[in-house]
Structures are given as structure tokens and as C-alpha cells.
N, C-alpha and C. Protein backbone atom coordinates (compact mmCIF):
# COMPACT_ATOMS: atom_id res chain seq x y z
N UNK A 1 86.31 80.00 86.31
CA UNK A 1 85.88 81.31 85.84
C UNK A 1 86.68 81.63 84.59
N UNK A 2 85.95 82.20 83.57
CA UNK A 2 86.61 82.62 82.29
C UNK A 2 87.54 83.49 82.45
N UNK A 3 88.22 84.13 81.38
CA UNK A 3 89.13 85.37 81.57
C UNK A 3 88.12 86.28 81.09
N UNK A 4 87.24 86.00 80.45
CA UNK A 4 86.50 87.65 80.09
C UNK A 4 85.56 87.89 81.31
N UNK A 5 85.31 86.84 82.33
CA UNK A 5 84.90 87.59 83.44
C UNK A 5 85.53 88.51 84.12
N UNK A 6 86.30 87.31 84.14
CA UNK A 6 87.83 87.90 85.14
C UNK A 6 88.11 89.07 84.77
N UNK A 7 88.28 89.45 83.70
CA UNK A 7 88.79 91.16 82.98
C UNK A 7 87.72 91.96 83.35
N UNK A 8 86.40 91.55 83.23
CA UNK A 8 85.22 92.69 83.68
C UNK A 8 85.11 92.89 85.00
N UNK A 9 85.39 91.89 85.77
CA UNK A 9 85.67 92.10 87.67
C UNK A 9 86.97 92.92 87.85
N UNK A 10 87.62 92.93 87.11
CA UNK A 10 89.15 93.97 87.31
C UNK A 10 88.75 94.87 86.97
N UNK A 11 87.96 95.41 85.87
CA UNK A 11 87.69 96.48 85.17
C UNK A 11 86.49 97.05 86.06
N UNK A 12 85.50 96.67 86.62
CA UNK A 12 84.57 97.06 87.38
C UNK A 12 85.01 97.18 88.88
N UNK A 13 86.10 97.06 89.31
CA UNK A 13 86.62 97.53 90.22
C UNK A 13 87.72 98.36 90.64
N UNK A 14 88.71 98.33 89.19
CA UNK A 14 89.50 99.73 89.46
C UNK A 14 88.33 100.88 88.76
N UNK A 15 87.08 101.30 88.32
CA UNK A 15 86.89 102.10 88.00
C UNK A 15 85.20 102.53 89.14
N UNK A 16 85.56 101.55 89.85
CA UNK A 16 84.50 102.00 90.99
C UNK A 16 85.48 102.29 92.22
N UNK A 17 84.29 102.55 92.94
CA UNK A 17 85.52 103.27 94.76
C UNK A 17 85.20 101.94 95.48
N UNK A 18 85.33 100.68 95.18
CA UNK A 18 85.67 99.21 95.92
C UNK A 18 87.33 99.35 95.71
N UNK A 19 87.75 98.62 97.08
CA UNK A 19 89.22 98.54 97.09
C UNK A 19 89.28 97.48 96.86
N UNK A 20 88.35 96.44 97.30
CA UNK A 20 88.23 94.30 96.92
C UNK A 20 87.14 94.19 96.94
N UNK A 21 87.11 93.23 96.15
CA UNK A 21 85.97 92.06 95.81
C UNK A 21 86.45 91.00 96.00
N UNK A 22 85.76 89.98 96.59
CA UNK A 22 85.81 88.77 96.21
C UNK A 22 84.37 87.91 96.50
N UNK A 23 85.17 86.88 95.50
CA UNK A 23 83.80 86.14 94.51
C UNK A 23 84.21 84.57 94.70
N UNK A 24 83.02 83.96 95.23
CA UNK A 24 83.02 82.20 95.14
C UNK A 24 82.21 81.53 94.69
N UNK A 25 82.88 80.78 93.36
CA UNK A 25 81.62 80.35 92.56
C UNK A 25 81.89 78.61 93.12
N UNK A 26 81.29 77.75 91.83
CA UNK A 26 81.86 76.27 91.99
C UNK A 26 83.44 76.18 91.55
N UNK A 27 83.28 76.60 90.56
CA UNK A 27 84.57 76.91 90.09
C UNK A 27 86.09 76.95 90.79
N UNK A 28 85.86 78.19 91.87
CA UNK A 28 86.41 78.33 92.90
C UNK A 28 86.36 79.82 92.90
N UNK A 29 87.45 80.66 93.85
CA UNK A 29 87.47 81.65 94.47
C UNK A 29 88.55 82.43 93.85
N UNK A 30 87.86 83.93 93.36
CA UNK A 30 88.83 84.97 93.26
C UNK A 30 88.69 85.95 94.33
N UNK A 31 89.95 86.96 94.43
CA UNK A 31 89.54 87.76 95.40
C UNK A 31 90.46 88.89 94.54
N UNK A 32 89.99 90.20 94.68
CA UNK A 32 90.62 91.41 93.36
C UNK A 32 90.86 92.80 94.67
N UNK A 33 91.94 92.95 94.75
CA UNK A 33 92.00 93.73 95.58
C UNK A 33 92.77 95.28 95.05
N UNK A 34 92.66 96.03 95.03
CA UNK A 34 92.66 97.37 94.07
C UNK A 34 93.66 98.19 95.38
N UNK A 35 95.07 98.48 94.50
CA UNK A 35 96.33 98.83 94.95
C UNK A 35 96.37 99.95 94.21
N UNK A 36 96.22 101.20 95.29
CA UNK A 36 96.62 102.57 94.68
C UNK A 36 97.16 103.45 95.55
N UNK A 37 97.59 105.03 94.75
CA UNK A 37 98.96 105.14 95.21
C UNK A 37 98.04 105.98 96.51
N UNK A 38 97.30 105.92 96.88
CA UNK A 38 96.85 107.18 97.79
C UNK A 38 96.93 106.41 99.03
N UNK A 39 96.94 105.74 99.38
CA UNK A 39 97.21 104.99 100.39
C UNK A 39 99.07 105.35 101.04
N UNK A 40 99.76 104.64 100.12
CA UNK A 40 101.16 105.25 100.11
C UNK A 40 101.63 106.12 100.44
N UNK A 41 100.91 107.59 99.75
CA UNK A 41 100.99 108.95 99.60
C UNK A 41 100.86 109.65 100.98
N UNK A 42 99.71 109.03 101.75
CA UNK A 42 98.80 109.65 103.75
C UNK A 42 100.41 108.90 103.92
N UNK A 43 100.62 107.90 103.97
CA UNK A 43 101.88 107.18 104.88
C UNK A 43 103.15 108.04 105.11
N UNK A 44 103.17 108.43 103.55
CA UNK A 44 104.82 108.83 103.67
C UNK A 44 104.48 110.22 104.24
N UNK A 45 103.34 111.69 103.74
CA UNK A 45 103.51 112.25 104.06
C UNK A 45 103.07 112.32 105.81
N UNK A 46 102.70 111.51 106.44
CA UNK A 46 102.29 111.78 107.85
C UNK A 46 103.71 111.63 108.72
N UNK A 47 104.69 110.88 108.25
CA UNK A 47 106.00 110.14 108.98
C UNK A 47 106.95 111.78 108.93
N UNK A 48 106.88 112.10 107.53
CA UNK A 48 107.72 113.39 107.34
C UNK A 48 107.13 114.89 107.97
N UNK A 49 106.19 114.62 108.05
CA UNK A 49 105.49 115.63 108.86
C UNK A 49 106.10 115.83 110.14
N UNK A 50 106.26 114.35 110.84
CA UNK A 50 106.64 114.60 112.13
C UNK A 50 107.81 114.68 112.80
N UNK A 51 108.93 114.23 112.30
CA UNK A 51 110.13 114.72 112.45
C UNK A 51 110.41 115.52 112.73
N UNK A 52 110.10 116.86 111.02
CA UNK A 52 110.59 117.72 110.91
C UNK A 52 109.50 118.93 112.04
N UNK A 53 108.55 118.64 112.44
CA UNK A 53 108.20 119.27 113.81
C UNK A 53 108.38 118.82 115.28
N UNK A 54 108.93 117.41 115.22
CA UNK A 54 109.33 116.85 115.95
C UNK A 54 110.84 117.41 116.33
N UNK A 55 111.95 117.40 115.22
CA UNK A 55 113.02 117.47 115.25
C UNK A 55 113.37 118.44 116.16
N UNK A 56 113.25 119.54 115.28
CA UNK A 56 113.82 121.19 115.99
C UNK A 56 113.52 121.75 117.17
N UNK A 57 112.52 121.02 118.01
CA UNK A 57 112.01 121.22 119.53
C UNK A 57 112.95 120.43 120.64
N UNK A 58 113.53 119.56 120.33
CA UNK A 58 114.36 119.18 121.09
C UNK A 58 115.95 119.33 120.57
N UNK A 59 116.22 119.55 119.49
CA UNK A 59 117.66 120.02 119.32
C UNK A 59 117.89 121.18 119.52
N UNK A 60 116.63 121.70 119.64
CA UNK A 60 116.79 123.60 120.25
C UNK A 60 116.75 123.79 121.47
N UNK A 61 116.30 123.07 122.33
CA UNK A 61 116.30 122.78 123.66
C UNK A 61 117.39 122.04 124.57
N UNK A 62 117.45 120.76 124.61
CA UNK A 62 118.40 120.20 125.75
C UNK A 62 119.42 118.95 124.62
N UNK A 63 119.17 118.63 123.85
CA UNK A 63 120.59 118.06 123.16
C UNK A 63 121.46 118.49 122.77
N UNK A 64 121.03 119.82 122.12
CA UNK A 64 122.46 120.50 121.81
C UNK A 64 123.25 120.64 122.44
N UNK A 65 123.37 120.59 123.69
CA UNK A 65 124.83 120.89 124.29
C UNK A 65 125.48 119.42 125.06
N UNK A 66 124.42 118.30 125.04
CA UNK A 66 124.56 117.72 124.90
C UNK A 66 125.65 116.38 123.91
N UNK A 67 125.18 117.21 122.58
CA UNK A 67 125.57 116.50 121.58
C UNK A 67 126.92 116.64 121.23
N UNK A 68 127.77 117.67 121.65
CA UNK A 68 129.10 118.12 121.62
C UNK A 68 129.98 117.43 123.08
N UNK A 69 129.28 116.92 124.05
CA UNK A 69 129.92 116.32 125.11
C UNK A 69 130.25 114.52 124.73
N UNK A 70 129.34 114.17 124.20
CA UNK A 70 129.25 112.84 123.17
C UNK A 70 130.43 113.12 122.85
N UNK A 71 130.08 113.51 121.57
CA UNK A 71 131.54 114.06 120.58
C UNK A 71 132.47 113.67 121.27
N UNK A 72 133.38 114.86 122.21
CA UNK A 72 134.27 114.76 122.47
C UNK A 72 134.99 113.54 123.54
N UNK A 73 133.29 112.45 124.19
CA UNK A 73 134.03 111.54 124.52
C UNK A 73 134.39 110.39 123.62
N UNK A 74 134.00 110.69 122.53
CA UNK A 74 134.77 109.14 121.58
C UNK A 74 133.71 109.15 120.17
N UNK A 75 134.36 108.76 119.19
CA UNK A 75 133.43 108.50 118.01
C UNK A 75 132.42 107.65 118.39
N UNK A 76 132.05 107.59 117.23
CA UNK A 76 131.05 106.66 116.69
C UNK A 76 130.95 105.46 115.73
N UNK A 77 130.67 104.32 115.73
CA UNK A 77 131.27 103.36 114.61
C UNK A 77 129.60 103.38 114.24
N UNK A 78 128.85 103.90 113.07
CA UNK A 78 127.68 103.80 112.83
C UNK A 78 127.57 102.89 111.48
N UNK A 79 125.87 102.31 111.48
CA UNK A 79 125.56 101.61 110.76
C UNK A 79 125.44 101.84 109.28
N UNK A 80 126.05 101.78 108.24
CA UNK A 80 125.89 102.32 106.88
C UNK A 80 124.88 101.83 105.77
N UNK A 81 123.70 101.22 106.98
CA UNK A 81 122.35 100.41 106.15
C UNK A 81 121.58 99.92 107.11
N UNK A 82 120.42 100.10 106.80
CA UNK A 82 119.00 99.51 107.35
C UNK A 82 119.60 98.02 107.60
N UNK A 83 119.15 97.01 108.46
CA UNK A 83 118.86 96.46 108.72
C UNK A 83 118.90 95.46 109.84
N UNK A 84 119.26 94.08 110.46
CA UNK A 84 119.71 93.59 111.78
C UNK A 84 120.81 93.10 112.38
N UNK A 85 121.12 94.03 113.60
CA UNK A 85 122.62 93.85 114.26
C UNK A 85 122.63 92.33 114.95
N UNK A 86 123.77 92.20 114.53
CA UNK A 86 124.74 90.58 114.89
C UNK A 86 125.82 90.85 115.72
N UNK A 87 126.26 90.68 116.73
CA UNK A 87 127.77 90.86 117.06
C UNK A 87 128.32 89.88 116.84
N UNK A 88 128.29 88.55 116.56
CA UNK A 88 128.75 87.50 115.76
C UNK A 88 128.52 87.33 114.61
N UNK A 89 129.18 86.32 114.02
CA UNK A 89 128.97 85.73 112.69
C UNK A 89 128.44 84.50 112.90
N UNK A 90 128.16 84.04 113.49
CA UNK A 90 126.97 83.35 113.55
C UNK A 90 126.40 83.11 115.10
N UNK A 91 125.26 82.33 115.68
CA UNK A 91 124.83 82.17 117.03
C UNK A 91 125.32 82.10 118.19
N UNK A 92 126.42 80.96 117.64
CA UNK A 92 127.15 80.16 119.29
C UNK A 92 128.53 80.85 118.99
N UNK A 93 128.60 81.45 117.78
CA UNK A 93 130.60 82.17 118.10
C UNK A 93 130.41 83.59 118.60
N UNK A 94 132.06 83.88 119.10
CA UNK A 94 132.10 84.25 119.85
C UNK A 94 132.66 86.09 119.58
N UNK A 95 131.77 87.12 120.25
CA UNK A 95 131.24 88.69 119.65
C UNK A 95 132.54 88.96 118.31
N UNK A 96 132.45 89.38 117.58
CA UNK A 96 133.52 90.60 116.92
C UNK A 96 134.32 90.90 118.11
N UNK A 97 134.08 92.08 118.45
CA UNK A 97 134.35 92.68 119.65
C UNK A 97 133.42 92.93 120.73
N UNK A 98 134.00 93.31 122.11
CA UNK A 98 133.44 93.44 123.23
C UNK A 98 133.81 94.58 124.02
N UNK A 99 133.16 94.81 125.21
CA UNK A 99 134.12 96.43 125.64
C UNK A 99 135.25 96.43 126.50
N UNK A 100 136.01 97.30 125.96
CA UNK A 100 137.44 97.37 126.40
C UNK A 100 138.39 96.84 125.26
N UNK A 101 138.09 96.50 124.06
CA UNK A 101 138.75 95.91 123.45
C UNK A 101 139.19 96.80 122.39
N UNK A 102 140.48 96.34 121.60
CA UNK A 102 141.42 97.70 120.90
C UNK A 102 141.04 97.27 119.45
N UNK A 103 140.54 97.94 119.20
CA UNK A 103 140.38 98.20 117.50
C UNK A 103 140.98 98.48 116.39
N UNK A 104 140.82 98.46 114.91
CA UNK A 104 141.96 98.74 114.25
C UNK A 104 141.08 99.65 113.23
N UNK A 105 141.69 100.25 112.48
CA UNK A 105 141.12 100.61 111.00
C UNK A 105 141.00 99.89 110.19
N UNK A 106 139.28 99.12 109.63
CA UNK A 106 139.36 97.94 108.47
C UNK A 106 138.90 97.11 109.31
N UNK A 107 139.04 96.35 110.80
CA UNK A 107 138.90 95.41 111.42
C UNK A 107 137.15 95.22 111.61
N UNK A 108 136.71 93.92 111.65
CA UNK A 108 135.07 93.44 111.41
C UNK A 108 134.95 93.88 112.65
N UNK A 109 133.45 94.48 113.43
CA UNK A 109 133.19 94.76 114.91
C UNK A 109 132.07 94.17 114.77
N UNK A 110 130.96 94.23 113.64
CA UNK A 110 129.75 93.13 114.14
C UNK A 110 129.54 93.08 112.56
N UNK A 111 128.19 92.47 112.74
CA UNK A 111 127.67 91.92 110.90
C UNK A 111 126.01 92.79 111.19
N UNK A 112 125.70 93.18 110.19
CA UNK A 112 124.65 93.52 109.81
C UNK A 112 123.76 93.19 108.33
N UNK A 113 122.46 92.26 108.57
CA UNK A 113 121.69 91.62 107.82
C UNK A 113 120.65 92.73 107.18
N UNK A 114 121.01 92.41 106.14
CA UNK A 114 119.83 93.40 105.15
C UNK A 114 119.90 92.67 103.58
N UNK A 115 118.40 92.20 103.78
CA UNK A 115 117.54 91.51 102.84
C UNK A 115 118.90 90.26 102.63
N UNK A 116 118.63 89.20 103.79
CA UNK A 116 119.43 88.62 103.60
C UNK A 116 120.95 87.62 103.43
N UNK A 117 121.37 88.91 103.11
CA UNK A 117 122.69 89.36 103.33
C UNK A 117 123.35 89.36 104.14
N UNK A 118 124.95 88.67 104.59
CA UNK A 118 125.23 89.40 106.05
C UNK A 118 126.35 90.30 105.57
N UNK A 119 126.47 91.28 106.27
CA UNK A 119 127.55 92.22 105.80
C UNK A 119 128.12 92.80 106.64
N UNK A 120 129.59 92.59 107.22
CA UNK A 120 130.43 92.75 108.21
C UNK A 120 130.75 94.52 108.04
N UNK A 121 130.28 94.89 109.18
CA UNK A 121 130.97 96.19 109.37
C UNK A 121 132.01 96.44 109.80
N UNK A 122 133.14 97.36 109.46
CA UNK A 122 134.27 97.74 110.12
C UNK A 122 134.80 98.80 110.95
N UNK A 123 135.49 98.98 111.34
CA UNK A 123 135.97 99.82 112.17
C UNK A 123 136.68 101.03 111.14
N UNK A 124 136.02 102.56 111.57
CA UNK A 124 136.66 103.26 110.42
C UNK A 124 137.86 104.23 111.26
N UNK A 125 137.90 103.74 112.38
CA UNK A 125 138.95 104.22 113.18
C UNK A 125 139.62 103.53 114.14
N UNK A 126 141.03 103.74 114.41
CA UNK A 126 141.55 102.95 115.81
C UNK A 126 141.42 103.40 117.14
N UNK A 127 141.37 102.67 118.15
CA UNK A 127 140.66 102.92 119.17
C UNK A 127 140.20 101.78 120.27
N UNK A 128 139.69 101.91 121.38
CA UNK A 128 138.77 101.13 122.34
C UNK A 128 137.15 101.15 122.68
N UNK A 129 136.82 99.81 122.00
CA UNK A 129 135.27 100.01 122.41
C UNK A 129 134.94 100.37 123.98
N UNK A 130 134.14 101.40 124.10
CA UNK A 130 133.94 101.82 125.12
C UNK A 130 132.50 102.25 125.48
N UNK A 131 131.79 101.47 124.11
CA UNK A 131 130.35 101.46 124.75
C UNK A 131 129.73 100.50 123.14
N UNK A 132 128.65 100.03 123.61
CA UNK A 132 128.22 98.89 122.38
C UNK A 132 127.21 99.34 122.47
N UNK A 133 126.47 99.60 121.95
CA UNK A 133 124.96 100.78 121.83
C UNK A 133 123.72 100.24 121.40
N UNK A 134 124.10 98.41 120.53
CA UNK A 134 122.87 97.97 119.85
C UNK A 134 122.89 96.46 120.46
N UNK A 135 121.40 95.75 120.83
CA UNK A 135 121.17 95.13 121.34
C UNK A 135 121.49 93.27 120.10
N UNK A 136 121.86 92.53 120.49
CA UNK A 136 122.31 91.29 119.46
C UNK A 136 120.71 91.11 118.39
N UNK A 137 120.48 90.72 117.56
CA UNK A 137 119.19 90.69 116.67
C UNK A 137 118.67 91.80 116.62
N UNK A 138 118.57 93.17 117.03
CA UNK A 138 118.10 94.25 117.13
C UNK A 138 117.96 95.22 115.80
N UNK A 139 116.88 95.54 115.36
CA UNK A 139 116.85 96.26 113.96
C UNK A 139 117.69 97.64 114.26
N UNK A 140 118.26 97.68 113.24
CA UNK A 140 118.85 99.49 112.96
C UNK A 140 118.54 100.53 111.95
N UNK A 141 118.59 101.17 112.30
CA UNK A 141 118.67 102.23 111.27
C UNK A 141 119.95 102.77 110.71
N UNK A 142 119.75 103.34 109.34
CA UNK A 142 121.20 103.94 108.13
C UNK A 142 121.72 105.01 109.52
N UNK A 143 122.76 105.11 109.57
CA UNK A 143 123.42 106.02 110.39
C UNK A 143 123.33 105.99 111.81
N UNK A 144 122.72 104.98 112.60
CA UNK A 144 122.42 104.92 114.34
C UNK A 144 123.86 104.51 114.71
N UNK A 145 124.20 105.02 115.27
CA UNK A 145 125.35 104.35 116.28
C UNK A 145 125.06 103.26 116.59
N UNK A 146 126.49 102.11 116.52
CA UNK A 146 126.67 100.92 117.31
C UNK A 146 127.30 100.82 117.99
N UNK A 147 128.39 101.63 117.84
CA UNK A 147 129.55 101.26 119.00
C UNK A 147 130.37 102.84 119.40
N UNK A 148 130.43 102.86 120.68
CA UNK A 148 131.43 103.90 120.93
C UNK A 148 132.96 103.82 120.98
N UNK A 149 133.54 104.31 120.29
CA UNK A 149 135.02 104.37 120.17
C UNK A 149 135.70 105.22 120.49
N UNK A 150 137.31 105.47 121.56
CA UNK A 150 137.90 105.97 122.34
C UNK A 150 139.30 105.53 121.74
């Protein structure tokens, strides 16, 4: 297929309401698939929608008093990035840490993979793990708790 086809199948399809085409000649096969932002736009605003009516019905209700009994039994060692919890540095070795075990300020407690990457988290306080909160390969979220500290 030429390029001045090719340009009139791009052009006749971002300016029509087709999201794809595709076309098989001898030649061989194109397929033109039309990426716009409105698609994006329903996504993000449907997720934020629900939180924030999601949110305030249960922190007004039964966590709040909740959330201060947490607290006061021990921090939190939380995740400072998207992506997947390791308690090793690699498969067959053996956890960072485990529970009951004494911690330092600075000291590695697990690794967390994002795009890649492995990136050892530390301990931002001294203390005893006294609860491990995320499952080994398990995705996280920026700020979820991993570990409880005492």
C-alpha cells in the first residue's frame, strides 16, 4: 500500500466517528485505530467520583475511632511507590525481616519493584515488626502499609 493511501485512511478516520479500520489487500494488512482523549477522560473521572463519595461514609462512621487505636499500637513502615512487594532480594533468600524481629533506622525490610527496578525500602524507625501486612509478589499502592512497627 502507498503512503498517499495510507495518509487518506488516517485522514478519513480521525475525521469520521470510526475508532478502527482495518484493511487487507495483496499487499498486506493495515489496521488504523483512532486514540482519543475521551475515552481517558469517562476513566479518570468515574474512579474519582467514587472515593470521594465513597470515602467520607465510612470514615464518618466506624473507622474513625478505629484509626487512633492502630496508631497508638505501633507505626507504620509504608510504601513510598506504586508497585510489587518482595520480602527478599531475590526468590530462594532469605525475608529482610520477619515478625518479632528488631529493627533499626535506615535498615532494608523488603524491596519493592516498580517499572523494573528493585528498590529496597527502609525502616524509618526503630522498633519490632509486629505485623507484615503485604502478601510476597503482591501489588501496592503509594502509601499502603507494609509492616507494623512497635
Amino acid at each position: 500500500m502507498d503512503l498517499r493511501k495510507l495518509k487518506t485512511l488516517i485522514d478519513l478516520v480521525s475525521d469520521s466517528n470510526i475508532s478502527e479500520l482495518e484493511i487487507t489487500e495483496a499487499e498486506g494488512k493495515v489496521r488504523i485505530v483512532k486514540g482519543g482523549v475521551a475515552a481517558p477522560q469517562a476513566y479518570a473521572s468515574a474512579p474519582l467520583a467514587a472515593p470521594t463519595t465513597a470515602a467520607p461514609a465510612p470514615l464518618a462512621s466506624a473507622p474513625a475511632p478505629a484509626e487512633p487505636a492502630a496508631e497508638a499500637a505501633g507505626r507504620f513502615i509504608k510504601s513510598p511507590m506504586v508497585g510489587t512487594f518482595y520480602r527478599s532480594a531475590s526468590p530462594g533468600a532469605k525475608p529482610f525481616v520477619d515478625l518479632g524481629d528488631a529493627v533499626k533506622e535506615g535498615e532494608p525490610v523488603c524491596i519493592i519493584e516498580a517499572m523494573k527496578i528493585m528498590n529496597e525500602i527502609e525502616s524509618d524507625a526503630d522498633g519490632k515488626i509486629v505485623r507484615i501486612l503485604c502478601e510476597n509478589g503482591q501489588p501496592v499502592e503509594f502509601g499502603q502499609p507494609l509492616f507494623q512497627v512497635e
